[in-house]
PDB file of N, CA and C in Angstrom:
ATOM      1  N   UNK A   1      11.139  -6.490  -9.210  1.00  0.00           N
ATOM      2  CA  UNK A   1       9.785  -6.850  -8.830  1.00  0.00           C
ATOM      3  C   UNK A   1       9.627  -6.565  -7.334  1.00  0.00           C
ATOM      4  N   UNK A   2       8.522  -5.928  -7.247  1.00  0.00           N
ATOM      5  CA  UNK A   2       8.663  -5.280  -5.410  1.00  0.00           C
ATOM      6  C   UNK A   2       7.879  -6.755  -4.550  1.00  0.00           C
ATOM      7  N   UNK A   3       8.401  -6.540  -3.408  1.00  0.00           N
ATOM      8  CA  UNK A   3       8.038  -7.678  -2.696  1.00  0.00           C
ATOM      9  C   UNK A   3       7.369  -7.254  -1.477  1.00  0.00           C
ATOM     10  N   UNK A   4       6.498  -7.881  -0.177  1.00  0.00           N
ATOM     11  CA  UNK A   4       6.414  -7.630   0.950  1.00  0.00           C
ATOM     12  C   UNK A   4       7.075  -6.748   1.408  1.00  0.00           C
ATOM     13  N   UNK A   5       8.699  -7.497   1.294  1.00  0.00           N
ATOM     14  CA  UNK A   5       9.861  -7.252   2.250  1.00  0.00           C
ATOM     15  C   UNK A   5      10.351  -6.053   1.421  1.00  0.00           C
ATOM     16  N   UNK A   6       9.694  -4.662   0.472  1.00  0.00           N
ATOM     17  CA  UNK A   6      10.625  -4.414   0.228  1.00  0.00           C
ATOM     18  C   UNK A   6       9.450  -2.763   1.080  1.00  0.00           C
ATOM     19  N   UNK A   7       8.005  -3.247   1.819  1.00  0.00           N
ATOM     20  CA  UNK A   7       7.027  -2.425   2.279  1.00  0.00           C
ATOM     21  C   UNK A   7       7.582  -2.692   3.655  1.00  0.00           C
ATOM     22  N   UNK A   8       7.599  -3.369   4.239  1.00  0.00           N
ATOM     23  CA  UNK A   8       7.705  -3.969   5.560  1.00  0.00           C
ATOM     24  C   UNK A   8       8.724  -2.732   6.602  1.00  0.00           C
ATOM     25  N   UNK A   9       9.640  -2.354   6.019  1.00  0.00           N
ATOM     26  CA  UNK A   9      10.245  -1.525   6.688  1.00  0.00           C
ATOM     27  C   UNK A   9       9.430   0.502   7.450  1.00  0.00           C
ATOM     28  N   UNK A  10       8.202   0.436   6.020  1.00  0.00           N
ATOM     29  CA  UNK A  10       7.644   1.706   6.151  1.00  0.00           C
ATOM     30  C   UNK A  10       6.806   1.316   6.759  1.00  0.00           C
ATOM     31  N   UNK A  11       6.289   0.370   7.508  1.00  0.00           N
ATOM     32  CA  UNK A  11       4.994   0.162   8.091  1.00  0.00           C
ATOM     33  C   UNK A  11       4.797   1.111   9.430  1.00  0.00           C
ATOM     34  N   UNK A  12       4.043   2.024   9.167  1.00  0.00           N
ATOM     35  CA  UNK A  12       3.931   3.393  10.158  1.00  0.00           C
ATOM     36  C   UNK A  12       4.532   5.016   9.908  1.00  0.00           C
ATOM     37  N   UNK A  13       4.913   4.701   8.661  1.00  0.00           N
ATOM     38  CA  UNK A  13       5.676   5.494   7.821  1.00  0.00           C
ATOM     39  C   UNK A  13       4.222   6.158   6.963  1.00  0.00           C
ATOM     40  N   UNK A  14       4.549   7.566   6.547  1.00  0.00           N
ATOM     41  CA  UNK A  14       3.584   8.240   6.022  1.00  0.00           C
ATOM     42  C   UNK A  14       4.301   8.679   4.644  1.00  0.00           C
ATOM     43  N   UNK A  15       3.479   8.301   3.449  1.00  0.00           N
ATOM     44  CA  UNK A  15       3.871   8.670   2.137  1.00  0.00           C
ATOM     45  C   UNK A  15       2.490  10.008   1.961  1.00  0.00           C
ATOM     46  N   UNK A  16       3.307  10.883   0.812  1.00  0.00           N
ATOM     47  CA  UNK A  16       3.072  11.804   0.026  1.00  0.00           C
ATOM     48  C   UNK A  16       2.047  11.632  -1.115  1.00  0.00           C
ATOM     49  N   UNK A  17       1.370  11.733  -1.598  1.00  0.00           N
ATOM     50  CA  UNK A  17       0.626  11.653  -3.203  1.00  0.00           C
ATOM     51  C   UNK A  17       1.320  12.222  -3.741  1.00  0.00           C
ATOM     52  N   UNK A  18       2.289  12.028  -4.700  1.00  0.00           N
ATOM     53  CA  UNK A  18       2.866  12.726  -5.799  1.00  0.00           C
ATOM     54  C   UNK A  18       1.884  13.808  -6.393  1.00  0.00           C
ATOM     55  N   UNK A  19       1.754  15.152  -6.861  1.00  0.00           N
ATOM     56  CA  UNK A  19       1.472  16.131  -7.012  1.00  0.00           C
ATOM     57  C   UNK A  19      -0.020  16.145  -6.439  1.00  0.00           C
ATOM     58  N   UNK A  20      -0.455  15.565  -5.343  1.00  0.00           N
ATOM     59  CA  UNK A  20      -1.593  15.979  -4.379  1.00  0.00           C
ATOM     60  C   UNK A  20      -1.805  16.318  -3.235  1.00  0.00           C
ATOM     61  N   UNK A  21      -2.563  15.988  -2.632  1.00  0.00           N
ATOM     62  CA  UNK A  21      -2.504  16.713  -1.166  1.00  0.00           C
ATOM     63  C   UNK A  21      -2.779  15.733  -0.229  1.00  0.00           C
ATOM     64  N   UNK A  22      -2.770  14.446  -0.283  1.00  0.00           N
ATOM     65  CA  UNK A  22      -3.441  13.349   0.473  1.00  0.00           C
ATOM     66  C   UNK A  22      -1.935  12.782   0.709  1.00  0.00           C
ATOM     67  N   UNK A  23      -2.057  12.339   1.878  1.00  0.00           N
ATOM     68  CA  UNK A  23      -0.775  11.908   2.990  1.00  0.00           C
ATOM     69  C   UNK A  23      -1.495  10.301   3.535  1.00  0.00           C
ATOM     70  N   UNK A  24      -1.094   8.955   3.354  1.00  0.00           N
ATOM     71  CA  UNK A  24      -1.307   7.990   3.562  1.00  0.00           C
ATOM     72  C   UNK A  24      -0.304   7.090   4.245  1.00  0.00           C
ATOM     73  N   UNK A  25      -0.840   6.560   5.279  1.00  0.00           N
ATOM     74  CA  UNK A  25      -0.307   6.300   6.715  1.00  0.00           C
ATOM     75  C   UNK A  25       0.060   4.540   6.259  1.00  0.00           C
ATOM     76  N   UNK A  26       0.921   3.907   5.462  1.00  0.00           N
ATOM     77  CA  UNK A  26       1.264   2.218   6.020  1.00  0.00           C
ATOM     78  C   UNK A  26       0.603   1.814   7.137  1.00  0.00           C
ATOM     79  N   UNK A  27       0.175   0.889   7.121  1.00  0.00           N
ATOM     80  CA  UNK A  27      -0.972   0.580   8.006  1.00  0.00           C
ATOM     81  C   UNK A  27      -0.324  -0.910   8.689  1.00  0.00           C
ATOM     82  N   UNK A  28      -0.330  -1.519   7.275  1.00  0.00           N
ATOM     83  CA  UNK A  28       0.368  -3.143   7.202  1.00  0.00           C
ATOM     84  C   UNK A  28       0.411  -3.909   6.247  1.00  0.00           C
ATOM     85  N   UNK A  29       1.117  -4.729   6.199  1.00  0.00           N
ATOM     86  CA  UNK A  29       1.500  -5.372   4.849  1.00  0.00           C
ATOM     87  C   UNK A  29       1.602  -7.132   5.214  1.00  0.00           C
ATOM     88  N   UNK A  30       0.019  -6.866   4.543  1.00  0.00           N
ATOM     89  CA  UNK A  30      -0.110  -8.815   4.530  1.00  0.00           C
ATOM     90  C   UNK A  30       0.463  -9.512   3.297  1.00  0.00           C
ATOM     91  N   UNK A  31       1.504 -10.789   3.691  1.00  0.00           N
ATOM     92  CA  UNK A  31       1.638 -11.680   2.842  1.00  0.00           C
ATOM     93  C   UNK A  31       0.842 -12.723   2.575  1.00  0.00           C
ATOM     94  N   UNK A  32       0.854 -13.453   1.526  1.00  0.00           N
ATOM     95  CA  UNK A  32      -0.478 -14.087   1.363  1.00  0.00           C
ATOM     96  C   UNK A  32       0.043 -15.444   1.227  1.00  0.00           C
ATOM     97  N   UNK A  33       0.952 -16.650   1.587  1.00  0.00           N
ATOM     98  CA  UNK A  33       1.724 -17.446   0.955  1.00  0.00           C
ATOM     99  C   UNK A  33       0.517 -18.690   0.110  1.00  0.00           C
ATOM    100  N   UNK A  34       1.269 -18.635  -1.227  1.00  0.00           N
ATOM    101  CA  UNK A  34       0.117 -19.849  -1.753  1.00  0.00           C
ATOM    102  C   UNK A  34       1.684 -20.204  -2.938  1.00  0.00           C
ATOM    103  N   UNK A  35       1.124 -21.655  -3.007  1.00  0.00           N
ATOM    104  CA  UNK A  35       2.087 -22.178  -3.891  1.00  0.00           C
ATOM    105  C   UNK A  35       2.876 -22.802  -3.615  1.00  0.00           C
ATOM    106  N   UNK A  36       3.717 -23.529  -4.794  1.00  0.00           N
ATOM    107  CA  UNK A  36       4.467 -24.542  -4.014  1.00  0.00           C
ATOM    108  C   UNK A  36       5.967 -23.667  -4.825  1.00  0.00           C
ATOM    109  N   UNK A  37       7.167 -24.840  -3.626  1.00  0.00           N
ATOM    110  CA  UNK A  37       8.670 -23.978  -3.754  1.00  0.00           C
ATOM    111  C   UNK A  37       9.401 -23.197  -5.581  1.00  0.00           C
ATOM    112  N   UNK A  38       8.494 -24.160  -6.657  1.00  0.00           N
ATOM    113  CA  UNK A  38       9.032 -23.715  -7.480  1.00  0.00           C
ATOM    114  C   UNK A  38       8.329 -22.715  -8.339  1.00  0.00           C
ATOM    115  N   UNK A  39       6.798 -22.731  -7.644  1.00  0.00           N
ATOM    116  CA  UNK A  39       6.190 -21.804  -8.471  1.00  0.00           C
ATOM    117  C   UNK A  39       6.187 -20.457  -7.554  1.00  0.00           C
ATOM    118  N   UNK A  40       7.014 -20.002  -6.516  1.00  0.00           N
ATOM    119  CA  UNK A  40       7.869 -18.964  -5.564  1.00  0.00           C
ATOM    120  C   UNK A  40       8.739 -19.000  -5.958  1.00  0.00           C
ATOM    121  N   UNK A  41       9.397 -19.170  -6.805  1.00  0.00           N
ATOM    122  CA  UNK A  41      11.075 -19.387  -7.372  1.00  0.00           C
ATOM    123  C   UNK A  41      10.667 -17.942  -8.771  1.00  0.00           C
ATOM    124  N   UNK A  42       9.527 -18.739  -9.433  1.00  0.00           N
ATOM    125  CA  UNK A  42       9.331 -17.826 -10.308  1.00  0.00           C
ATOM    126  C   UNK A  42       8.654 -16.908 -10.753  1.00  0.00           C
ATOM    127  N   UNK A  43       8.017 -16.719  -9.525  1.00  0.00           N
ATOM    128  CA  UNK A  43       6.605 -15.250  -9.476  1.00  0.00           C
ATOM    129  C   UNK A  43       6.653 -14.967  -7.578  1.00  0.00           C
ATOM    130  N   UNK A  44       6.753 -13.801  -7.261  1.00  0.00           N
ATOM    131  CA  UNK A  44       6.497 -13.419  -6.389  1.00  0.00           C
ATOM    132  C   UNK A  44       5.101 -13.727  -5.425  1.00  0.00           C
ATOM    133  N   UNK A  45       5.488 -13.860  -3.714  1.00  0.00           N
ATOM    134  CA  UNK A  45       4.244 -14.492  -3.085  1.00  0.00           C
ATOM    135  C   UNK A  45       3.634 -12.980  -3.228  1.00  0.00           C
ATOM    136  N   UNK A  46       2.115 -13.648  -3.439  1.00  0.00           N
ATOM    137  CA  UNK A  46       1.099 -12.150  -2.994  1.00  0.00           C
ATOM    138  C   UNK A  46       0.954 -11.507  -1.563  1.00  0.00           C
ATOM    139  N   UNK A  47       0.832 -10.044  -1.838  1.00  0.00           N
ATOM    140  CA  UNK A  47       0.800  -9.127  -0.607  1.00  0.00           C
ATOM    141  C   UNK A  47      -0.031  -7.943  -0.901  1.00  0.00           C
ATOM    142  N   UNK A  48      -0.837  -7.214   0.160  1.00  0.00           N
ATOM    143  CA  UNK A  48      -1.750  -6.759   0.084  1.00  0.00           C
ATOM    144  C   UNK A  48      -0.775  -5.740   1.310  1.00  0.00           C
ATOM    145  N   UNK A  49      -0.968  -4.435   1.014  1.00  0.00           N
ATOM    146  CA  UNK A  49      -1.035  -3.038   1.365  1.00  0.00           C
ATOM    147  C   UNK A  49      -2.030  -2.389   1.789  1.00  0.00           C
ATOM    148  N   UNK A  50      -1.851  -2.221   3.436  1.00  0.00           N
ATOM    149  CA  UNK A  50      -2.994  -1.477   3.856  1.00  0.00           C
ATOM    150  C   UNK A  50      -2.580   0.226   4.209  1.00  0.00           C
ATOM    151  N   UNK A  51      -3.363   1.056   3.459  1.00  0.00           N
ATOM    152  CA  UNK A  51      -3.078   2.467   4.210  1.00  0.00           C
ATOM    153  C   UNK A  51      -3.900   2.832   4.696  1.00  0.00           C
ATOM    154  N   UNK A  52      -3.914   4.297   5.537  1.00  0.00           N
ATOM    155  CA  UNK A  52      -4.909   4.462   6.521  1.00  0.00           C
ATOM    156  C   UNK A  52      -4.987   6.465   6.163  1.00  0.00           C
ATOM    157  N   UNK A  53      -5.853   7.401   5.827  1.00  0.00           N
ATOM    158  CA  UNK A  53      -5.931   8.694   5.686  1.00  0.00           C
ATOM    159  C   UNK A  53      -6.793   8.957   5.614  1.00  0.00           C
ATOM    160  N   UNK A  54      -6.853  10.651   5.767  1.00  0.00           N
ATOM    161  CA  UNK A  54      -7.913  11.205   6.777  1.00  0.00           C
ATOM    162  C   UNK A  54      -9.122  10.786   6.107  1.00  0.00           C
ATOM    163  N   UNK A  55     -10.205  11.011   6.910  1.00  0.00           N
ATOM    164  CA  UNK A  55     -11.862  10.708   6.779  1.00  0.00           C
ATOM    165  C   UNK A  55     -12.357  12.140   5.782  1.00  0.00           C
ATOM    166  N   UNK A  56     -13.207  11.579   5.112  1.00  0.00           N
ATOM    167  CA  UNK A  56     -13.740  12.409   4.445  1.00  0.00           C
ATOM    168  C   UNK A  56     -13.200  12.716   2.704  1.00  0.00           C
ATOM    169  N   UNK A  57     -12.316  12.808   3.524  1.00  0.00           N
ATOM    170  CA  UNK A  57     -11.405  13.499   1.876  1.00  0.00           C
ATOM    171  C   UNK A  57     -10.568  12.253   1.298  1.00  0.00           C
ATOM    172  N   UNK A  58     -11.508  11.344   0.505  1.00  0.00           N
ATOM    173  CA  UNK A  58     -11.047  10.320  -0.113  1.00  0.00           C
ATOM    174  C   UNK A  58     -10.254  10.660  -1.406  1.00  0.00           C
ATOM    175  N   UNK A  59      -9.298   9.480  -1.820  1.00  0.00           N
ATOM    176  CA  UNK A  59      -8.315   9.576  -2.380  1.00  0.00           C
ATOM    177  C   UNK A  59      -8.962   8.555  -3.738  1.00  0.00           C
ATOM    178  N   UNK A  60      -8.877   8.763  -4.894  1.00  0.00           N
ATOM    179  CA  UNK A  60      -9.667   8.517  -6.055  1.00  0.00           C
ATOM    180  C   UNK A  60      -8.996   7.083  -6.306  1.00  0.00           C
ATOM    181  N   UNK A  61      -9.577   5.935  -6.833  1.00  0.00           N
ATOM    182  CA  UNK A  61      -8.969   4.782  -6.815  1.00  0.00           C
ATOM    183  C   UNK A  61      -7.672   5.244  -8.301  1.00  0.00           C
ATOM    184  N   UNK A  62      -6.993   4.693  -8.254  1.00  0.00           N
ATOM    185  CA  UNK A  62      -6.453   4.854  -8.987  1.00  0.00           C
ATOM    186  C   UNK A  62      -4.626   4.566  -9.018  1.00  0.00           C
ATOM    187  N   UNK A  63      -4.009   5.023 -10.013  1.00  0.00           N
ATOM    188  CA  UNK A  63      -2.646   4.468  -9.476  1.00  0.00           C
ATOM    189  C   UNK A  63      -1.451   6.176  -9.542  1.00  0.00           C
ATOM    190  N   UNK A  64      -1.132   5.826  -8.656  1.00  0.00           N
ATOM    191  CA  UNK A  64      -0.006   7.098  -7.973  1.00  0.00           C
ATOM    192  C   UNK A  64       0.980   6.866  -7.397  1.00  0.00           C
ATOM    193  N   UNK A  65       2.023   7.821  -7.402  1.00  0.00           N
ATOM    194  CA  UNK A  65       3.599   7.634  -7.173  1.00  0.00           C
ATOM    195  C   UNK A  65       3.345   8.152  -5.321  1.00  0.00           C
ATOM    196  N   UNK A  66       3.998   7.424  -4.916  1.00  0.00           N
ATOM    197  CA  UNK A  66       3.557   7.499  -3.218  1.00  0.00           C
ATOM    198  C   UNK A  66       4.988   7.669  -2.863  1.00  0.00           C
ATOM    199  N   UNK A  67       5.230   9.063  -2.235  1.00  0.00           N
ATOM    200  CA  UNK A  67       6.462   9.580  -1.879  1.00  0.00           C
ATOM    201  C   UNK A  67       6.719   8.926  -0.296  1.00  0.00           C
ATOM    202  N   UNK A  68       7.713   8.449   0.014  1.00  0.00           N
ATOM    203  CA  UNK A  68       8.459   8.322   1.501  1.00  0.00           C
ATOM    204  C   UNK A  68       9.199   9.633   1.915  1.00  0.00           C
ATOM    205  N   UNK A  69       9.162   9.510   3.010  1.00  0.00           N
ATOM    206  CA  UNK A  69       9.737  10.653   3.290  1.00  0.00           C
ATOM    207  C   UNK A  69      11.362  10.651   3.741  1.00  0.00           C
ATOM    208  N   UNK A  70      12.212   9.039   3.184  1.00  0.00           N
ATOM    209  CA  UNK A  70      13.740   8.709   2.634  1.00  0.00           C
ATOM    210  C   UNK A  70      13.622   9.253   1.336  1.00  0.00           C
ATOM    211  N   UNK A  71      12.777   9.789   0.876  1.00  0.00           N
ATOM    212  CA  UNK A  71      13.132   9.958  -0.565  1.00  0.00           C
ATOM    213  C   UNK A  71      12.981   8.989  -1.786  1.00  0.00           C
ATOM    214  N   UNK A  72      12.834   7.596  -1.004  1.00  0.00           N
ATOM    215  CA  UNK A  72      11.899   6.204  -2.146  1.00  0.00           C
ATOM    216  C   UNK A  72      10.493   6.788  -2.611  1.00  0.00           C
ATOM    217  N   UNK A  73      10.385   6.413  -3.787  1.00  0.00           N
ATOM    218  CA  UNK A  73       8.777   6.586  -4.808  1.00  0.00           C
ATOM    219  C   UNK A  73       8.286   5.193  -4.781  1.00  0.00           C
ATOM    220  N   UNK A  74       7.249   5.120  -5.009  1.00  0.00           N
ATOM    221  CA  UNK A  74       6.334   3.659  -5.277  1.00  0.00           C
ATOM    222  C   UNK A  74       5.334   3.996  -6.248  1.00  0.00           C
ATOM    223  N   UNK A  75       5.380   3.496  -7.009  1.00  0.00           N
ATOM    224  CA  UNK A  75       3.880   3.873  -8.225  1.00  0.00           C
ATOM    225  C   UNK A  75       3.057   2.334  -7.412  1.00  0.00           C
ATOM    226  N   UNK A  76       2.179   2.848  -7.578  1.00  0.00           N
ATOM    227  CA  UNK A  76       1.441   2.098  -6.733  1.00  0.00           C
ATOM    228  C   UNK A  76      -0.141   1.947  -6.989  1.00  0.00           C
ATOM    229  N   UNK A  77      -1.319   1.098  -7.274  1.00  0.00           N
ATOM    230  CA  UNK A  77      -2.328   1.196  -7.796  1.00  0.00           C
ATOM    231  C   UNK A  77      -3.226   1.242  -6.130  1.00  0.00           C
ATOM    232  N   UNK A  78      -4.208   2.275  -5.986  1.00  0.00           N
ATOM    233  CA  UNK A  78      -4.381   2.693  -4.846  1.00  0.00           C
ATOM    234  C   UNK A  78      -5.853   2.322  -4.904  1.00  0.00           C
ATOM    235  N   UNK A  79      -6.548   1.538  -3.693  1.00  0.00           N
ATOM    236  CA  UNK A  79      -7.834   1.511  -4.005  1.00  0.00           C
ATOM    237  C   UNK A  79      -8.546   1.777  -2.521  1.00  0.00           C
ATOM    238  N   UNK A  80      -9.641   3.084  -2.210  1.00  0.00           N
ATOM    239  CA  UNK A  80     -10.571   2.947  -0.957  1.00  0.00           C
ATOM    240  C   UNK A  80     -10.866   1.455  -0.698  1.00  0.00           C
ATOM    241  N   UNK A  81     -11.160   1.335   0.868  1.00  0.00           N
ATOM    242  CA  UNK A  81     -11.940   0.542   1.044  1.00  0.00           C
ATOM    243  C   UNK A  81     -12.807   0.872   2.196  1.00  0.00           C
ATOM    244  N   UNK A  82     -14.052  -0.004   2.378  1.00  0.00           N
ATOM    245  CA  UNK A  82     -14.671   0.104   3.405  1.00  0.00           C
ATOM    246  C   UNK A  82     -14.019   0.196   4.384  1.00  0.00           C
ATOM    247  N   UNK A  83     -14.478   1.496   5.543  1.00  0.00           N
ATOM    248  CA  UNK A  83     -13.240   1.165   6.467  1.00  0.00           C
ATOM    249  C   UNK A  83     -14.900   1.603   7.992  1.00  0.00           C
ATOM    250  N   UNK A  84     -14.385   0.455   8.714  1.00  0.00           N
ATOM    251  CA  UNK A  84     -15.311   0.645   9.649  1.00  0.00           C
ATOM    252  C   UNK A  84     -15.652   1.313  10.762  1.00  0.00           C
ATOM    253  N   UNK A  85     -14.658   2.793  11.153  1.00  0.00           N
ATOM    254  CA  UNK A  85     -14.497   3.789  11.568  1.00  0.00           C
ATOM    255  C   UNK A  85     -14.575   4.486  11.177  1.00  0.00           C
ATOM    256  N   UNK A  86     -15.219   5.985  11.842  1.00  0.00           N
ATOM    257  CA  UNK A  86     -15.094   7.187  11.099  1.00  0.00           C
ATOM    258  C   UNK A  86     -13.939   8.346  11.267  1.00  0.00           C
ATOM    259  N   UNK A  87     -13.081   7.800  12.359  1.00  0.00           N
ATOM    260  CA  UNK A  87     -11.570   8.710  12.081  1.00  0.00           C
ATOM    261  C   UNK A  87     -10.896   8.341  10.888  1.00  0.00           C
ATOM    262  N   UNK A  88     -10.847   7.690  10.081  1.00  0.00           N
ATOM    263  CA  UNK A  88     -10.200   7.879   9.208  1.00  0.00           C
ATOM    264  C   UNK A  88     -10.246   6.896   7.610  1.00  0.00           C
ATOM    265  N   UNK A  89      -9.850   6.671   6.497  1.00  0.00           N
ATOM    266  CA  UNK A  89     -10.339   5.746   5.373  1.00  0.00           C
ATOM    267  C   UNK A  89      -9.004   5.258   4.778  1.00  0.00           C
ATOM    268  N   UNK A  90      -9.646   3.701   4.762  1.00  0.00           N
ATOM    269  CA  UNK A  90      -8.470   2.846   4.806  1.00  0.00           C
ATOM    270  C   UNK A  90      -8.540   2.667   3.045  1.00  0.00           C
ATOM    271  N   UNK A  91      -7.290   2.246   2.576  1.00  0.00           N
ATOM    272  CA  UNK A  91      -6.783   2.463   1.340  1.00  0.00           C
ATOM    273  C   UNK A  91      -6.028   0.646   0.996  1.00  0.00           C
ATOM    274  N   UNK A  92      -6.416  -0.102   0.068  1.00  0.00           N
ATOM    275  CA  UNK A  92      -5.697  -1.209  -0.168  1.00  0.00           C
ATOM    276  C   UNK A  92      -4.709  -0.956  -1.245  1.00  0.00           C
ATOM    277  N   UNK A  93      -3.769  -1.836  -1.698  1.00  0.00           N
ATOM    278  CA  UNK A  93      -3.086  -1.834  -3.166  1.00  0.00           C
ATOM    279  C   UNK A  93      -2.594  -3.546  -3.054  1.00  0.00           C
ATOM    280  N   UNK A  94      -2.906  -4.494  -4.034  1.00  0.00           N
ATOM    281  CA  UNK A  94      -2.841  -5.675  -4.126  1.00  0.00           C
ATOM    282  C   UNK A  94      -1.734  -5.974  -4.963  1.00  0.00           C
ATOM    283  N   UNK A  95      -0.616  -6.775  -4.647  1.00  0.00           N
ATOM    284  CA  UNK A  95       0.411  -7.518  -5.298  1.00  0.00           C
ATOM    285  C   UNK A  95      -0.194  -8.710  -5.582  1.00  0.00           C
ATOM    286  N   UNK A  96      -0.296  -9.435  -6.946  1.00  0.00           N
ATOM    287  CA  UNK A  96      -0.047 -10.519  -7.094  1.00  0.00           C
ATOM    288  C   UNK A  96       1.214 -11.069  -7.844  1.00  0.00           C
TER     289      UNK A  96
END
């Protein structure tokens, strides 16, 4: 089961789209803590994935294998979001 801690290390790190052309920048990786010690014992705390890629050429919501460039994959469910600049469009993916 993937955790925060298992994003936390790529934060600034640029993944691949598995057979596309869109390159997405780790942005940051919020933990969300809710719950008490035993219901964290048996479901993972929630975390939210922020990426960041180029303007214009949006990336379709959807879910995709997101290459590192160690050679780790992530299937990963990828969603635009409003992003309030125009250099570039920010990308969420939600753990619960």
């Amino acid at each position: 089961m993937l955790t925060a801690e298992h994003f936390r290390p790529y934060v600034g790190k640029v993944f691949r789209v598995k057979d596309g052309h869109h390159e997405l920048t780790l942005s940051a990786v919020n933990a969300h803590g809710v719950g008490d010690t035993a219901t964290t014992l048996m479901h993972r705390q929630p975390f939210t994935l922020i990426f960041s890629g180029a303007p214009r050429d949006v990336l379709r919501e959807g879910l995709y294998t997101l290459d590192a460039a160690d050679g780790v994959q992530f299937e990963i469910y990828v969603i635009p979001v409003s992003t309030p600049v125009v250099t570039r469009q920010d990308y969420q993916a939600a753990f619960n």
